[in-house]
C-alpha atoms as a PDB file:
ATOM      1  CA  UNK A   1     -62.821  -0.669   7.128  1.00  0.00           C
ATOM      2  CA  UNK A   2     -60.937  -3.861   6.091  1.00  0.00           C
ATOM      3  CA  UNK A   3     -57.779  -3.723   4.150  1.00  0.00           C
ATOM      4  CA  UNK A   4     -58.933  -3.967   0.500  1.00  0.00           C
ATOM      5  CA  UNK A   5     -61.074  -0.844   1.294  1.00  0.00           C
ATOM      6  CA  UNK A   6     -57.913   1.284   3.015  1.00  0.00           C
ATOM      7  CA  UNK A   7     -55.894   0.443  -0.266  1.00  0.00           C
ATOM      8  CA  UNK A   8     -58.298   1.489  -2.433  1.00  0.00           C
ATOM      9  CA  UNK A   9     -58.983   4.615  -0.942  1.00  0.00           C
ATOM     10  CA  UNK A  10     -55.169   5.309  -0.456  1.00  0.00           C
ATOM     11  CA  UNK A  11     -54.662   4.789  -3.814  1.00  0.00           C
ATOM     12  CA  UNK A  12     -57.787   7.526  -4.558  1.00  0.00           C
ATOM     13  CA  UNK A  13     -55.937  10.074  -2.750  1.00  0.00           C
ATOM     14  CA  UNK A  14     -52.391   9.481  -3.650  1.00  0.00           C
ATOM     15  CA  UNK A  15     -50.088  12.554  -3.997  1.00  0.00           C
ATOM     16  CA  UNK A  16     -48.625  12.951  -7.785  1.00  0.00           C
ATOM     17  CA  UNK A  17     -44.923  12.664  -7.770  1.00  0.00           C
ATOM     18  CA  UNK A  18     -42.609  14.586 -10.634  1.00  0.00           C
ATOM     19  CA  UNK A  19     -39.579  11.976 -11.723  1.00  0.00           C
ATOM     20  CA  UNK A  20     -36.905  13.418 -13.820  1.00  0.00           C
ATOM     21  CA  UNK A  21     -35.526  11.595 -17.026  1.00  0.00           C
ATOM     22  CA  UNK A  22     -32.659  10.939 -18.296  1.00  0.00           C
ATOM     23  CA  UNK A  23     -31.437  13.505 -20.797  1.00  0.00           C
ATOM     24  CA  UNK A  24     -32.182  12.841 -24.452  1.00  0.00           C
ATOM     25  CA  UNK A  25     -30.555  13.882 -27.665  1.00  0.00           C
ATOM     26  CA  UNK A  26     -31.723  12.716 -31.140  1.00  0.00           C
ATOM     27  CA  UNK A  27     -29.118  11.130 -33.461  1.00  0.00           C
ATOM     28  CA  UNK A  28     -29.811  12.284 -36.314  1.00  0.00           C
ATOM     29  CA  UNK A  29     -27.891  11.689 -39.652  1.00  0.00           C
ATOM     30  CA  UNK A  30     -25.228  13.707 -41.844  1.00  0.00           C
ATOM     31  CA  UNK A  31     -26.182  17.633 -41.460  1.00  0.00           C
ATOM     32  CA  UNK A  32     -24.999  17.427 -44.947  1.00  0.00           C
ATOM     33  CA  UNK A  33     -27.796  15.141 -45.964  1.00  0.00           C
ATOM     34  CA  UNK A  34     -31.644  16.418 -47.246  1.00  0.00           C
ATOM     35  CA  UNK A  35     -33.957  14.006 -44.871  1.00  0.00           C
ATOM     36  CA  UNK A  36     -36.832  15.118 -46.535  1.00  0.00           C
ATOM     37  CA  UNK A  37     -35.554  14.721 -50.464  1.00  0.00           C
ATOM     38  CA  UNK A  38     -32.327  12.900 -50.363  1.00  0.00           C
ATOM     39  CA  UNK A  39     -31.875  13.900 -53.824  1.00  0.00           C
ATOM     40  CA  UNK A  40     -32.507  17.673 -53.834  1.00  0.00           C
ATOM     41  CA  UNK A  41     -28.525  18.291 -53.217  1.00  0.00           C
ATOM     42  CA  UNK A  42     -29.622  22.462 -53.706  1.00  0.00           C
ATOM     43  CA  UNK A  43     -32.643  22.526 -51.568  1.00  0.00           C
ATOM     44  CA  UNK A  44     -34.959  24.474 -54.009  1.00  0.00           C
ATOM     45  CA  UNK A  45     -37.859  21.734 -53.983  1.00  0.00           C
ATOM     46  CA  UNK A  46     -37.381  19.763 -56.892  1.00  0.00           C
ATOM     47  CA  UNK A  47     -34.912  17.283 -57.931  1.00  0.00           C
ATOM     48  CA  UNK A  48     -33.586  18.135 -61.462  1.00  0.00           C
ATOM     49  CA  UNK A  49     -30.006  18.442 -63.340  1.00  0.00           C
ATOM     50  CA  UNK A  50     -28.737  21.285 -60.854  1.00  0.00           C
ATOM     51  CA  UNK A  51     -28.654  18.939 -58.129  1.00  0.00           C
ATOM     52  CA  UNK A  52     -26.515  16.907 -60.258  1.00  0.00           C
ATOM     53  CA  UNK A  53     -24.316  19.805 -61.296  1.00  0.00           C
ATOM     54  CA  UNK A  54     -24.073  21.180 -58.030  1.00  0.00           C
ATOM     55  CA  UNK A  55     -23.016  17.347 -56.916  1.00  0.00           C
ATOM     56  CA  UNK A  56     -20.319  17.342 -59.934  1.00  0.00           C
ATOM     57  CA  UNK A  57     -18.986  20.188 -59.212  1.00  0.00           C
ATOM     58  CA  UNK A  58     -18.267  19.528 -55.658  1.00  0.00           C
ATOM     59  CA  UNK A  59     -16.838  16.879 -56.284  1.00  0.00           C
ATOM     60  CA  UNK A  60     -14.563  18.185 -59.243  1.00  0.00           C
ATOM     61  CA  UNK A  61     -13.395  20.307 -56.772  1.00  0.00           C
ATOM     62  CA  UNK A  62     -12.315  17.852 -54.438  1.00  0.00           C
ATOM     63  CA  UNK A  63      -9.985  15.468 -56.391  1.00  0.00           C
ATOM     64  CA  UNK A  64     -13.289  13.600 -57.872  1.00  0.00           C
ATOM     65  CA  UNK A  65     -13.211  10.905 -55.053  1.00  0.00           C
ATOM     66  CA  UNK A  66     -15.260  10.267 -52.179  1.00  0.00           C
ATOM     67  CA  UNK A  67     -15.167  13.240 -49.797  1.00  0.00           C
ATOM     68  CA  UNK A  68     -15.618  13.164 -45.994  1.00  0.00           C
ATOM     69  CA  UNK A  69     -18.098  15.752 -44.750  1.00  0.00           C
ATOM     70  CA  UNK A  70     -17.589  17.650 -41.697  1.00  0.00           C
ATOM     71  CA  UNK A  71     -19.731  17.208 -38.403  1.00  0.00           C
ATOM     72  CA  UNK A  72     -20.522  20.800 -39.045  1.00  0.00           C
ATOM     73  CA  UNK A  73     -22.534  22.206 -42.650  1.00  0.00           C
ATOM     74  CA  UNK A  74     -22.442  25.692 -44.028  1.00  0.00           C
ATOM     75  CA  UNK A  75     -24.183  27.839 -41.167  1.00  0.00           C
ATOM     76  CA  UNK A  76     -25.839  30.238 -43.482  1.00  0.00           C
ATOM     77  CA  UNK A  77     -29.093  28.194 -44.310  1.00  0.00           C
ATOM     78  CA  UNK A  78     -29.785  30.008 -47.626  1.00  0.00           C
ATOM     79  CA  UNK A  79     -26.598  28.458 -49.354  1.00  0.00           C
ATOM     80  CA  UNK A  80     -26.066  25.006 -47.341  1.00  0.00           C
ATOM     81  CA  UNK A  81     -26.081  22.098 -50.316  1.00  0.00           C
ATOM     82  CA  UNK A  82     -27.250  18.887 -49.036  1.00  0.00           C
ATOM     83  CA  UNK A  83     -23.860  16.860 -50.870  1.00  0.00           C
ATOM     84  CA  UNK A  84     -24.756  13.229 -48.700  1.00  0.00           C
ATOM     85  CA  UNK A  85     -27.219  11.810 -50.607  1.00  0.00           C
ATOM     86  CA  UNK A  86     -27.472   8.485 -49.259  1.00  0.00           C
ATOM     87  CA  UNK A  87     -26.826   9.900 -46.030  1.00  0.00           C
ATOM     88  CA  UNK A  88     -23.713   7.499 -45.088  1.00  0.00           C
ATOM     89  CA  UNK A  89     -21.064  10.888 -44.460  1.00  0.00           C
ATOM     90  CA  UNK A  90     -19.569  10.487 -47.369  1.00  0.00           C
ATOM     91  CA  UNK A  91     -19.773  12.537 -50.827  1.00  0.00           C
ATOM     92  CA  UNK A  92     -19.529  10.087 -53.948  1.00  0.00           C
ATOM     93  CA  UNK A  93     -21.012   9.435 -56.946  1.00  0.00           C
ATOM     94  CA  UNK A  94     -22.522   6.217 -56.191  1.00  0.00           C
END
């Protein structure tokens, strides 16, 4: 058997070897922001004049200027309000 042929057929029966990877985690953007309708502030499918209110309001509440969000939203899913429209961690009316 010459060489070529012993490679070839060591390659044929080579054992499968697991590798681990390097852990990943997804960066992902403000938990305050709506990825999949950046305007839908309420989260109730459709972007209409509530969103705006709900936007208003929040920031009426909060001196009317632009408003840091924290790392962490609402944890109750049913009532979070996606207030980072442009999805920069900040709530303004830009």
């Amino acid at each position: 058997m010459t060489r070529r042929q012993l490679l070839a057929r060591r390659a044929r029966f080579r054992k499968l070897l697991l590798e681990s990877l390097e852990n990943r985690v997804v960066l992902d953007g403000s938990p305050w922001h709506n990825t999949m309708s950046a305007f839908d502030v309420n989260h109730d499918g459709s972007v209409n004049t509530a969103d705006q209110q709900a936007l208003d309001s929040f920031l009426a509440a909060n001196n009317g200027g632009p408003v840091q969000v924290p790392a962490q939203p609402d944890p109750d899913p049913e009532t979070v309000m996606y207030y980072d429209v442009d999805d920069n961690w900040l709530v303004d009316d830009s």
